[in-house]
C-alpha atoms as a PDB file:
ATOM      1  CA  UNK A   1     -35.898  42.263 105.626  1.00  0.00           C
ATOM      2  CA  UNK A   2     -39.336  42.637 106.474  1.00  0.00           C
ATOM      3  CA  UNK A   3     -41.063  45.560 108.240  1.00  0.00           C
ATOM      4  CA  UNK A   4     -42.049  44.912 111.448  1.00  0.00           C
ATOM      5  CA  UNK A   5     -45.300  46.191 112.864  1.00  0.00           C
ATOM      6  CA  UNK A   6     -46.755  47.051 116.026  1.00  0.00           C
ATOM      7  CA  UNK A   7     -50.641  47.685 115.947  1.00  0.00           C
ATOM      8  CA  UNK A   8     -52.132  49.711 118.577  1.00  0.00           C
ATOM      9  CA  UNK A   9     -56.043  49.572 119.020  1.00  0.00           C
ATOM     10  CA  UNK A  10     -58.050  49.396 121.568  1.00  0.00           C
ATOM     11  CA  UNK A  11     -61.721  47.662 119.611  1.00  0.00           C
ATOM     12  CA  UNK A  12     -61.061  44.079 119.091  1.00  0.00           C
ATOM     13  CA  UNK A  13     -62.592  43.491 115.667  1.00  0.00           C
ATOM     14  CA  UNK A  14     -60.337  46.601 114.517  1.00  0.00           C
ATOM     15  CA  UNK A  15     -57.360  45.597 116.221  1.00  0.00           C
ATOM     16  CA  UNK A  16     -58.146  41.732 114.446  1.00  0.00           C
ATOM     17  CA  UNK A  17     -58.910  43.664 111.139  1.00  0.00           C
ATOM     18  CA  UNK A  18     -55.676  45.884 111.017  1.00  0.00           C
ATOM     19  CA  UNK A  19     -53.524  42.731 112.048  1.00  0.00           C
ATOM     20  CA  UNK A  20     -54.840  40.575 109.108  1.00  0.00           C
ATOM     21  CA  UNK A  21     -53.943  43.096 106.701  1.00  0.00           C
ATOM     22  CA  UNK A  22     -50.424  44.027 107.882  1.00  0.00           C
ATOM     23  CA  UNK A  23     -49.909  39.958 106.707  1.00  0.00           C
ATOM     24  CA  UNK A  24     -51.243  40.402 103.299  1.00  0.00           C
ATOM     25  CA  UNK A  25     -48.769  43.498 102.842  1.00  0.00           C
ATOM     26  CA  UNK A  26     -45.718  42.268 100.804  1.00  0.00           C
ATOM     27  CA  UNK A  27     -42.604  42.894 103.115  1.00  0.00           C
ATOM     28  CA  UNK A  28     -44.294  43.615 106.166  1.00  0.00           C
ATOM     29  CA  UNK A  29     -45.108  41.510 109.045  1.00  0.00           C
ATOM     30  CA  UNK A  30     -46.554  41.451 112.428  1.00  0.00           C
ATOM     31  CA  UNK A  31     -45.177  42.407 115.549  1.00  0.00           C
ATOM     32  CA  UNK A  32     -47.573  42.480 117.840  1.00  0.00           C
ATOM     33  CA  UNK A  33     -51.127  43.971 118.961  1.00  0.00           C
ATOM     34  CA  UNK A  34     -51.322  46.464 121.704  1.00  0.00           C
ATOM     35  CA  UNK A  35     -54.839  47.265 123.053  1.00  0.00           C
ATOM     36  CA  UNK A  36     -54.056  50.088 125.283  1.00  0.00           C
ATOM     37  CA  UNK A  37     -51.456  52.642 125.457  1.00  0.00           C
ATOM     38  CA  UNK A  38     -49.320  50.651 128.650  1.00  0.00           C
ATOM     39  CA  UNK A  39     -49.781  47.601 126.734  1.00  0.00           C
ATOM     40  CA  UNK A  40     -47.637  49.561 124.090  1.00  0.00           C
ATOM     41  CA  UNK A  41     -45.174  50.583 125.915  1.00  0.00           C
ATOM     42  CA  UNK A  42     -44.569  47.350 127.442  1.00  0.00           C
ATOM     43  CA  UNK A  43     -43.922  45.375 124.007  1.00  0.00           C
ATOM     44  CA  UNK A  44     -42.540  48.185 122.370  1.00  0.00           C
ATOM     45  CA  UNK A  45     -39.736  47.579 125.893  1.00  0.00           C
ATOM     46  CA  UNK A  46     -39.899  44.000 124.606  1.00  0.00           C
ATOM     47  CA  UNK A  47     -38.972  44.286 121.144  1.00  0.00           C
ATOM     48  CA  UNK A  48     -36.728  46.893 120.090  1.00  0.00           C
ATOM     49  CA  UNK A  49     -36.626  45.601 116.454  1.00  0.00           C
ATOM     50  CA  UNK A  50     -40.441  47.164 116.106  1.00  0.00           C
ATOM     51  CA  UNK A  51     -39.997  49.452 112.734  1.00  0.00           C
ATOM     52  CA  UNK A  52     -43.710  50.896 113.006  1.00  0.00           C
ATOM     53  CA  UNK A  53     -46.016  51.521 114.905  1.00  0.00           C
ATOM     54  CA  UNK A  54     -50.304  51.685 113.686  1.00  0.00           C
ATOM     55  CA  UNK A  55     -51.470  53.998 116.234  1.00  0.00           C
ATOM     56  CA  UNK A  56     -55.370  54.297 117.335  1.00  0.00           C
ATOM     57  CA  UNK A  57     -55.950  58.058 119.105  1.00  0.00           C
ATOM     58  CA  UNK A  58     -58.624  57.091 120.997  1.00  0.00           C
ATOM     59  CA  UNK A  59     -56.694  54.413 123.818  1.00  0.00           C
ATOM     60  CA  UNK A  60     -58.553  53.648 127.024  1.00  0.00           C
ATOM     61  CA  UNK A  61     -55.550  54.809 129.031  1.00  0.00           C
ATOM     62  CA  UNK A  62     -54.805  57.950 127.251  1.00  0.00           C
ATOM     63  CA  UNK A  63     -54.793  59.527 124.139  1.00  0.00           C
ATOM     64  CA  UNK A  64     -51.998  58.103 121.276  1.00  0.00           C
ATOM     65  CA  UNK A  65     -50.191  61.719 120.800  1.00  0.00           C
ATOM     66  CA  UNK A  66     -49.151  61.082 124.788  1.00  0.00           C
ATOM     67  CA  UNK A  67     -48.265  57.591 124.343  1.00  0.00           C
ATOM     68  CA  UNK A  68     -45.955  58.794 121.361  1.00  0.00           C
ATOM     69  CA  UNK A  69     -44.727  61.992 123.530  1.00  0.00           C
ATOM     70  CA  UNK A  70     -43.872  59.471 125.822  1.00  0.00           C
ATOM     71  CA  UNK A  71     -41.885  57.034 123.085  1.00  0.00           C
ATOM     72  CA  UNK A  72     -40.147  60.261 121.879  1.00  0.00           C
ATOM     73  CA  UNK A  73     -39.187  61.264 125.616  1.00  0.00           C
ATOM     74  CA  UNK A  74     -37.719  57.613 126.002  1.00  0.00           C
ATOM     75  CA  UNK A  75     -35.689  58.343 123.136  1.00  0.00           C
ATOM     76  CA  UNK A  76     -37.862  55.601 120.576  1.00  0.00           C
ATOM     77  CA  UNK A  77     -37.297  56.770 117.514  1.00  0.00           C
ATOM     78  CA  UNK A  78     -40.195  54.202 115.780  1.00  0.00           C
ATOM     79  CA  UNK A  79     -41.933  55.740 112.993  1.00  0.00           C
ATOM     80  CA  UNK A  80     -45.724  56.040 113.577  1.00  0.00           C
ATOM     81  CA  UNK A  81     -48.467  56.042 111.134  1.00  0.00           C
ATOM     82  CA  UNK A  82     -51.691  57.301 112.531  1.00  0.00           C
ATOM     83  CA  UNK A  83     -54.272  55.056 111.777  1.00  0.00           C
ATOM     84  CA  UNK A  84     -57.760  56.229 113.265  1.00  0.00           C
ATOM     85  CA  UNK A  85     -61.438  58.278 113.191  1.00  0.00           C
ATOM     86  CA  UNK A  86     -59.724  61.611 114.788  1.00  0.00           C
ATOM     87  CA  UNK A  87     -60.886  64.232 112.685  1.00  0.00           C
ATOM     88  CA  UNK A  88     -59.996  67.069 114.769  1.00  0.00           C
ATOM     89  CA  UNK A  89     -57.681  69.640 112.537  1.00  0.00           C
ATOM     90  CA  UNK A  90     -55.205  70.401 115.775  1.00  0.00           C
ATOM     91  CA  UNK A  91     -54.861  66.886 116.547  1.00  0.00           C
ATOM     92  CA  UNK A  92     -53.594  66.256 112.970  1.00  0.00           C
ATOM     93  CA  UNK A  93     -51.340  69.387 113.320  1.00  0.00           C
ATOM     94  CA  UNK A  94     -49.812  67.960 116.454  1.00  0.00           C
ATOM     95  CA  UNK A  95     -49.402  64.640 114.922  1.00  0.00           C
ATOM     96  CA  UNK A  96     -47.416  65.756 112.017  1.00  0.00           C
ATOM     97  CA  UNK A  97     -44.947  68.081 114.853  1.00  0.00           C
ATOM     98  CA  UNK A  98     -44.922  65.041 116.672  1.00  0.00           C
ATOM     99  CA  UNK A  99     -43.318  62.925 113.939  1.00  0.00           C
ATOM    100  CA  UNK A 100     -46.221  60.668 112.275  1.00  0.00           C
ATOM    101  CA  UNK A 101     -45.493  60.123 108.777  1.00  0.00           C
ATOM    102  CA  UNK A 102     -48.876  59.284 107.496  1.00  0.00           C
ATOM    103  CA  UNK A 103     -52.487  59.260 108.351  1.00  0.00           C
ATOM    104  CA  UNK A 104     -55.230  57.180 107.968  1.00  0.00           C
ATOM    105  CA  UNK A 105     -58.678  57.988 108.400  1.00  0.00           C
ATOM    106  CA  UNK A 106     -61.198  55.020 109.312  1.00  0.00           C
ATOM    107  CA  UNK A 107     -63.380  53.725 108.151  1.00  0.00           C
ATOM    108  CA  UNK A 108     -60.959  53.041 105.102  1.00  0.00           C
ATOM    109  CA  UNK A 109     -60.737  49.194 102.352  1.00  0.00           C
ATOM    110  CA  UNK A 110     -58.034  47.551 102.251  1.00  0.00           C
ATOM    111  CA  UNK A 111     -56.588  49.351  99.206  1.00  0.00           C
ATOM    112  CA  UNK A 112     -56.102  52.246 101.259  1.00  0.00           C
ATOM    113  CA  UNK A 113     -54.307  50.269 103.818  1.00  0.00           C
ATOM    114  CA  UNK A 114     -52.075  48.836 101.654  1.00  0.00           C
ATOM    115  CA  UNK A 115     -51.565  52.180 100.026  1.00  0.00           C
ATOM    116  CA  UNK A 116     -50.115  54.285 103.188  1.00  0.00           C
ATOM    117  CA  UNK A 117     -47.794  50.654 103.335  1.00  0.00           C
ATOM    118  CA  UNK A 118     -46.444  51.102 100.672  1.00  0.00           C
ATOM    119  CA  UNK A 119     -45.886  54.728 100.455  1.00  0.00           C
ATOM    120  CA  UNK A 120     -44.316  54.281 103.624  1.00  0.00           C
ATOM    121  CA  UNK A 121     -41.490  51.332 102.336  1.00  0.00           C
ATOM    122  CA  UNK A 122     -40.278  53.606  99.599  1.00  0.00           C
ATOM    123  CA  UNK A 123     -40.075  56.168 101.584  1.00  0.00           C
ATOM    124  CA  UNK A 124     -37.536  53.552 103.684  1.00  0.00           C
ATOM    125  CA  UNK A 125     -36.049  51.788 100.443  1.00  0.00           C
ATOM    126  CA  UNK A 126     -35.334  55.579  98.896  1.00  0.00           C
ATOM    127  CA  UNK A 127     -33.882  56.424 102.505  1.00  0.00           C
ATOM    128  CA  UNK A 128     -31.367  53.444 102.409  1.00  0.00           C
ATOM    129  CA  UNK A 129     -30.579  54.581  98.919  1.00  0.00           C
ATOM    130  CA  UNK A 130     -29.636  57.707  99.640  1.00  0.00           C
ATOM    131  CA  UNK A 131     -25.948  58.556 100.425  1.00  0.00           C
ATOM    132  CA  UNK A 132     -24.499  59.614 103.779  1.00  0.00           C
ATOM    133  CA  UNK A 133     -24.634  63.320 102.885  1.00  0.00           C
ATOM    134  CA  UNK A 134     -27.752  64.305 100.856  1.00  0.00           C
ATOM    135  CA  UNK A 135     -28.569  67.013  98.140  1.00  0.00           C
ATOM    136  CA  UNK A 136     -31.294  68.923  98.014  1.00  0.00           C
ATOM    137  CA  UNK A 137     -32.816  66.275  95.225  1.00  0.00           C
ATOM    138  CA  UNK A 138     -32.257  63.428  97.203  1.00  0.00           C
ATOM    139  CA  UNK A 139     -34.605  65.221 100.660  1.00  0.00           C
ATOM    140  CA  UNK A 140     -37.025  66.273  97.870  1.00  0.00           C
ATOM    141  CA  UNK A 141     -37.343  62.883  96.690  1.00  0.00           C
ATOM    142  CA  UNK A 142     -37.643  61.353 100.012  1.00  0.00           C
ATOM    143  CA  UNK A 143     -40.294  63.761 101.172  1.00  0.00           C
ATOM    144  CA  UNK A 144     -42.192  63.103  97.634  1.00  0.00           C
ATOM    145  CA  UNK A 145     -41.955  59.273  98.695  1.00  0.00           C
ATOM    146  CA  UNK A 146     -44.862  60.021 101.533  1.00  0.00           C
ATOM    147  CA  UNK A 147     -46.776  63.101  99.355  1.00  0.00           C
ATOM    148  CA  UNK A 148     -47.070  60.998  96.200  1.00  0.00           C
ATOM    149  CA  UNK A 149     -50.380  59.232  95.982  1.00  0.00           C
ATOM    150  CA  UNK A 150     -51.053  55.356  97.492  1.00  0.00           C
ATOM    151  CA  UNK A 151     -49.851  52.964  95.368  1.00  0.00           C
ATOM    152  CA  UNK A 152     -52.994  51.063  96.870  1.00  0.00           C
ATOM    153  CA  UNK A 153     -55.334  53.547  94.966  1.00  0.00           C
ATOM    154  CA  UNK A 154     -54.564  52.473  91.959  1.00  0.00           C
ATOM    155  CA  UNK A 155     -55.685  49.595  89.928  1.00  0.00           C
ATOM    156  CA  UNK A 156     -54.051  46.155  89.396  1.00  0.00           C
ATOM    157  CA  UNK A 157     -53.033  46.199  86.151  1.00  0.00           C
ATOM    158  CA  UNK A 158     -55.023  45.717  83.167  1.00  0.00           C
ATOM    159  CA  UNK A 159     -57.931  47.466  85.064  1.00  0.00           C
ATOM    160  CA  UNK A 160     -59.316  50.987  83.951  1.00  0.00           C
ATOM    161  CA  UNK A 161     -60.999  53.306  86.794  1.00  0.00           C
ATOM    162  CA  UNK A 162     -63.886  53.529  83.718  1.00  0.00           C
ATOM    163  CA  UNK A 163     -64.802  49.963  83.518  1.00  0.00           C
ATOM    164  CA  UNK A 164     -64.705  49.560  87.218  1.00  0.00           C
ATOM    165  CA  UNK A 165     -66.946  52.419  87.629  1.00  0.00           C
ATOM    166  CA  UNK A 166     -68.868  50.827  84.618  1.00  0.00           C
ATOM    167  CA  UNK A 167     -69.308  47.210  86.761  1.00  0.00           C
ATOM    168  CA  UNK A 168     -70.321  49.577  89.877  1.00  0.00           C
ATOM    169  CA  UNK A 169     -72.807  51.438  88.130  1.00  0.00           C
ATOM    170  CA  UNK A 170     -74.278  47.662  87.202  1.00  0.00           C
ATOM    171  CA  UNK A 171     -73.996  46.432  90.224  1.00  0.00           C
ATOM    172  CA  UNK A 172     -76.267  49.275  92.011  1.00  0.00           C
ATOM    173  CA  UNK A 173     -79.047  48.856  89.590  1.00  0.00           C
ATOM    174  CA  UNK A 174     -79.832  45.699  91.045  1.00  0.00           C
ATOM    175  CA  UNK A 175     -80.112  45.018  94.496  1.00  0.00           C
ATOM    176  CA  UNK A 176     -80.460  41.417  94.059  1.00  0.00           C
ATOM    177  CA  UNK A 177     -76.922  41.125  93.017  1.00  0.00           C
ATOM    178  CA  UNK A 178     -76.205  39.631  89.377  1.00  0.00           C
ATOM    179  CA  UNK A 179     -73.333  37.482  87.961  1.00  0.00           C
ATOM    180  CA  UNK A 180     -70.316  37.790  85.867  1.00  0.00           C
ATOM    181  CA  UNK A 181     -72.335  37.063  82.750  1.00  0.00           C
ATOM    182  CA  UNK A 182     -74.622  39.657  83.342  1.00  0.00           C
ATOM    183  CA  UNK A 183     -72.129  42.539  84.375  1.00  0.00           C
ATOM    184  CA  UNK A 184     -70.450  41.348  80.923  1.00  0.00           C
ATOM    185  CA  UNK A 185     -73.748  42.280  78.914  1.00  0.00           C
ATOM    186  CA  UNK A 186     -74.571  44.860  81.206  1.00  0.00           C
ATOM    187  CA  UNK A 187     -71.285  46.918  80.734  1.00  0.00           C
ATOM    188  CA  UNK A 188     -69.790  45.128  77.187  1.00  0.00           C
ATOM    189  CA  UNK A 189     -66.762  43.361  78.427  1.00  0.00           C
ATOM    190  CA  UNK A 190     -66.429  39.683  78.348  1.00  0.00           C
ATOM    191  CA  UNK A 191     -67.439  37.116  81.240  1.00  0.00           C
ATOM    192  CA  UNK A 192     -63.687  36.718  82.662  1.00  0.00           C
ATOM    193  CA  UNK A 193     -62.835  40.348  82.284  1.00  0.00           C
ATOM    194  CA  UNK A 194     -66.413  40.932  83.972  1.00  0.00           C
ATOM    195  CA  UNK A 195     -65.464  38.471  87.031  1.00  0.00           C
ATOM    196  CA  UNK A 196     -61.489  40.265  87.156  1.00  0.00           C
ATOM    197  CA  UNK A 197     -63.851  43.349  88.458  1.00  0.00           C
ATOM    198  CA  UNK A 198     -65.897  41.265  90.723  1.00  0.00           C
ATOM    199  CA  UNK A 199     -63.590  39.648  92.623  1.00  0.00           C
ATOM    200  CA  UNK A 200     -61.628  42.697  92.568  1.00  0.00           C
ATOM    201  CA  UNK A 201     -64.197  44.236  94.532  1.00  0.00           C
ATOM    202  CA  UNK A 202     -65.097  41.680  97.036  1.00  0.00           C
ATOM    203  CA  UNK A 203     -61.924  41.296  97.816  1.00  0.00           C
ATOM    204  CA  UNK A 204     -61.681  45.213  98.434  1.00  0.00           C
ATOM    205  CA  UNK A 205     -64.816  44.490 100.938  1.00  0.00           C
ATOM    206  CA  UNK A 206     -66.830  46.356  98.178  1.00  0.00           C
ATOM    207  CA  UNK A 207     -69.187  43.165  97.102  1.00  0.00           C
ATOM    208  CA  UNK A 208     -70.511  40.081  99.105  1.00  0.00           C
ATOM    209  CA  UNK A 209     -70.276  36.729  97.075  1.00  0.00           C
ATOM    210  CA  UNK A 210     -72.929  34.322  97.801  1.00  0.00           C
ATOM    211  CA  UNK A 211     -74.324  31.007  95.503  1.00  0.00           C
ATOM    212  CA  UNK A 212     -77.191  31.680  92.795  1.00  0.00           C
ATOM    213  CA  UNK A 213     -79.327  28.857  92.651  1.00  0.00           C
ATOM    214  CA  UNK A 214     -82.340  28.688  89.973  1.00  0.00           C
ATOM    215  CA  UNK A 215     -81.041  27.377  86.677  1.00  0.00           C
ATOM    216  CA  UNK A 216     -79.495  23.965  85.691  1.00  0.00           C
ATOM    217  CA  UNK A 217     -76.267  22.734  86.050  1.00  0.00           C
ATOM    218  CA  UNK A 218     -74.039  23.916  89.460  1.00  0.00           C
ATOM    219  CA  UNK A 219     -75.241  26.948  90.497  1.00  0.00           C
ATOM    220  CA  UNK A 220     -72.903  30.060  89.996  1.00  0.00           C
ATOM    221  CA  UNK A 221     -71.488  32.901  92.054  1.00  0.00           C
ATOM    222  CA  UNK A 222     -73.650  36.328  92.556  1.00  0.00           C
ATOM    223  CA  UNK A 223     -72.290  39.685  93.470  1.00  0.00           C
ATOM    224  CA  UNK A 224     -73.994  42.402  95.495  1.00  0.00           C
ATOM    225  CA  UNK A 225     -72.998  45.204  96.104  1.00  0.00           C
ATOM    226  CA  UNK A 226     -72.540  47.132  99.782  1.00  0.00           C
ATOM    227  CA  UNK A 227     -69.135  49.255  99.619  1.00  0.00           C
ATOM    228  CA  UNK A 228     -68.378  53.027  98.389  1.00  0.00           C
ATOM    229  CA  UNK A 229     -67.666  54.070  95.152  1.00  0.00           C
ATOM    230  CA  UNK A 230     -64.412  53.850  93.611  1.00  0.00           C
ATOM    231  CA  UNK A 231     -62.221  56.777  92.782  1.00  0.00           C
END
């Protein structure tokens, strides 16, 4: 059974953004969109079946620790992952008393995303693996479930963090963009292993692709780069 996910954010684009990528997360799937904290509270009434909740700090009606005071009063035991810009060391600390079991800083790609997703199902699939009455192994494991690093920082396999950084590296030097035949030369792999890393990064928001016109025949995909670094 899928997860079922309740994003609260108040900016449109973001709330658009966050809702698009809860669908491209195997076994999760979308609840709803809140845009302000009574808005919330109102679908959360709606739809008990909610598993998580994405939860902005900065709401127009209030700040997200009250709304999830409030869900905690009314007995909601939803888990929460904070997913937002507050930086502020005591609103993490009251977060984590408060019951949040991850937190995501913005601005963040959509590996990162995906990585506090699926941290957060195994710490669920572990939890309905564990027996009635645990051992100390079996709370150790399920707190290691949300401590161990996002599977969503890692590479697909058959990628290396060194190549990647290699394609990068290319990618930077020229401004203009270049192809998949010319991050193969420029970094010694071959075209399609080139392109794997391309489209790896544009579709981690990393690269723009846009056509290359200029020689014969149909003219061919170029890269540019406008994202972070990886790793």
């Amino acid at each position: 059974m899928n997860v079922r996910v309740l994003v609260v954010e108040d900016e449109e684009v973001a709330a658009e953004a966050h809702a698009t990528y809860v669908g491209r997360v195997r076994g999760f799937e979308l609840a709803g969109v809140a845009r302000s904290a009574g808005e919330a509270v109102r679908l959360l009434a709606r739809d008990e079946a909610v598993d998580l909740v994405l939860l902005d700090m900065h709401l127009p009606d209030g700040h997200g620790l009250g709304l999830l005071q409030r869900l905690r009063a009314e007995g909601r035991q939803v888990d929460v992952i904070a997913v937002t810009s507050a930086r502020d060391t005591e609103v993490v600390r009251r977060a984590v008393s408060q019951g949040v079991v991850l937190y995501l800083l913005k601005p963040f790609t959509f590996a990162a995303f995906r990585g506090k997703l699926e941290q957060y199902a195994e710490f669920r699939a572990q939890l309905e693996r564990s027996p009635a009455d645990v051992v100390q192994d079996d709370v150790d494991q399920l707190f290691g479930a949300l401590r161990a690093r996002p599977t969503g920082d890692t590479l697909p396999k058959g990628m290396s963090l060194d190549s990647l950084r290699a394609v990068v590296v290319a990618l930077r030097a020229r401004p203009e963009g270049l192809s998949a035949g010319e991050a193969a030369e420029d970094v010694g792999v071959s075209r399609v292993t080139a392109r794997r890393y391309l489209e790896h990064l544009a579709d981690e928001g990393r690269v723009t692709r846009a056509p290359r016109y200029g020689g014969a025949g149909r003219p061919e995909v170029g890269y540019v780069w406008t994202g972070a670094d990886p790793g």
